[in-house]
Every structure is written in C-alpha cells, then in structure tokens.
Protein backbone atom coordinates (compact mmCIF):
# COMPACT_ATOMS: atom_id res chain seq x y z
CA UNK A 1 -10.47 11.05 -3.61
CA UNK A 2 -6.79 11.25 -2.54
CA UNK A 3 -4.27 8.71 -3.59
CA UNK A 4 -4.15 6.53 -0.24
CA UNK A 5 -7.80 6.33 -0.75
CA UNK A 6 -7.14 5.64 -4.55
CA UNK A 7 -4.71 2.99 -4.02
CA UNK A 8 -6.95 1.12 -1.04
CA UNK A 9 -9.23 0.98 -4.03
CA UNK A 10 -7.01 -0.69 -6.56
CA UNK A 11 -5.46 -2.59 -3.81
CA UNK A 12 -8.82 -4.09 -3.48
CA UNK A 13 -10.04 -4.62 -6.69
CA UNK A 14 -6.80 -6.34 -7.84
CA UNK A 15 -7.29 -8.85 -4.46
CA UNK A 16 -3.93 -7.88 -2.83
CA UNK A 17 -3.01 -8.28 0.46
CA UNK A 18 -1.33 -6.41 3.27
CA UNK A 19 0.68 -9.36 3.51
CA UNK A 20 1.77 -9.71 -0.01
CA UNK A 21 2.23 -5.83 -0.70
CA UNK A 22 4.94 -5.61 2.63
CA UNK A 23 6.46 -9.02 1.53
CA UNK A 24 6.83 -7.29 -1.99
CA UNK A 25 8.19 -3.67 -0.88
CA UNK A 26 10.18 -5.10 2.55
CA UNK A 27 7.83 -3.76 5.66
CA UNK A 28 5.36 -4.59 8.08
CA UNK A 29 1.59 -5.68 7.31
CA UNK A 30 0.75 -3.58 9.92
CA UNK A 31 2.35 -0.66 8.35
CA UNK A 32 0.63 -1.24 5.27
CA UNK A 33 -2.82 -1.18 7.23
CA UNK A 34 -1.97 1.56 8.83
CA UNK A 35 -1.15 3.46 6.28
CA UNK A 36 -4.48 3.05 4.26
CA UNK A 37 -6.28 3.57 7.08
CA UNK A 38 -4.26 7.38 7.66
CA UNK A 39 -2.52 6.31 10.88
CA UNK A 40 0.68 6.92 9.69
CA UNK A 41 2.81 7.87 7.40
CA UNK A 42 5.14 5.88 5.22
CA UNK A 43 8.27 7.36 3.88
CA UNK A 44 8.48 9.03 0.44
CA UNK A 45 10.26 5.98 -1.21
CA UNK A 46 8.08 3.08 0.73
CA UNK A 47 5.45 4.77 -0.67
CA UNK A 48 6.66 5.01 -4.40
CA UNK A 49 7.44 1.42 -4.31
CA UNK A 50 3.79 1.02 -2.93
CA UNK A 51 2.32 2.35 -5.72
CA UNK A 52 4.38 0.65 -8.06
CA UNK A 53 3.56 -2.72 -6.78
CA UNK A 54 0.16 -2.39 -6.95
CA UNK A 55 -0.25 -0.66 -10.63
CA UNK A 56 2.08 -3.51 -11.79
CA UNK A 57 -0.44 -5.97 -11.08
C-alpha cells in the first residue's frame, strides 16, 4: 500500500470529506479527488499539509 492509498484509507475511516480537507489546506475538492484517485499530482507542501490534516483528526 502506498501513502495516497494509505491516506484514502484514513481519510475514510475518520469520515472526512473532500470538501472539508480543501477547505482545511486552501484547494479545490476536485483536486483532492483527484489526487486519491492518482490523476494528479499535488505539490510537495499541499501534500504535507494533507497529511497533516488528516492524522490530526
């Protein structure tokens, strides 16, 4: 397991939302989704605070 698909999984389990997670780290839903889905990339730092946000709750 990789750490997009480890994070989809927490992301889940912890009931977040595209919407909250962008609202929380200042991007697009869709860029969220399209990131978990390996559609795109997000930059280095969107993707620290990504990770962040999510083990924090």
């Amino acid at each position: 397991m990789n750490d997009r698909e480890e994070y989809w999984l927490k992301r889940r389990r912890k009931k977040l939302t595209h919407k909250e997670i962008a609202k929380a780290i200042s991007c697009s839903q869709s860029l969220i989704s399209r990131y978990e889905t390996g559609d795109c990339e997000m930059g280095k730092e969107k993707v620290e605070q990504y990770k962040k946000y999510i083990d924090s709750m």
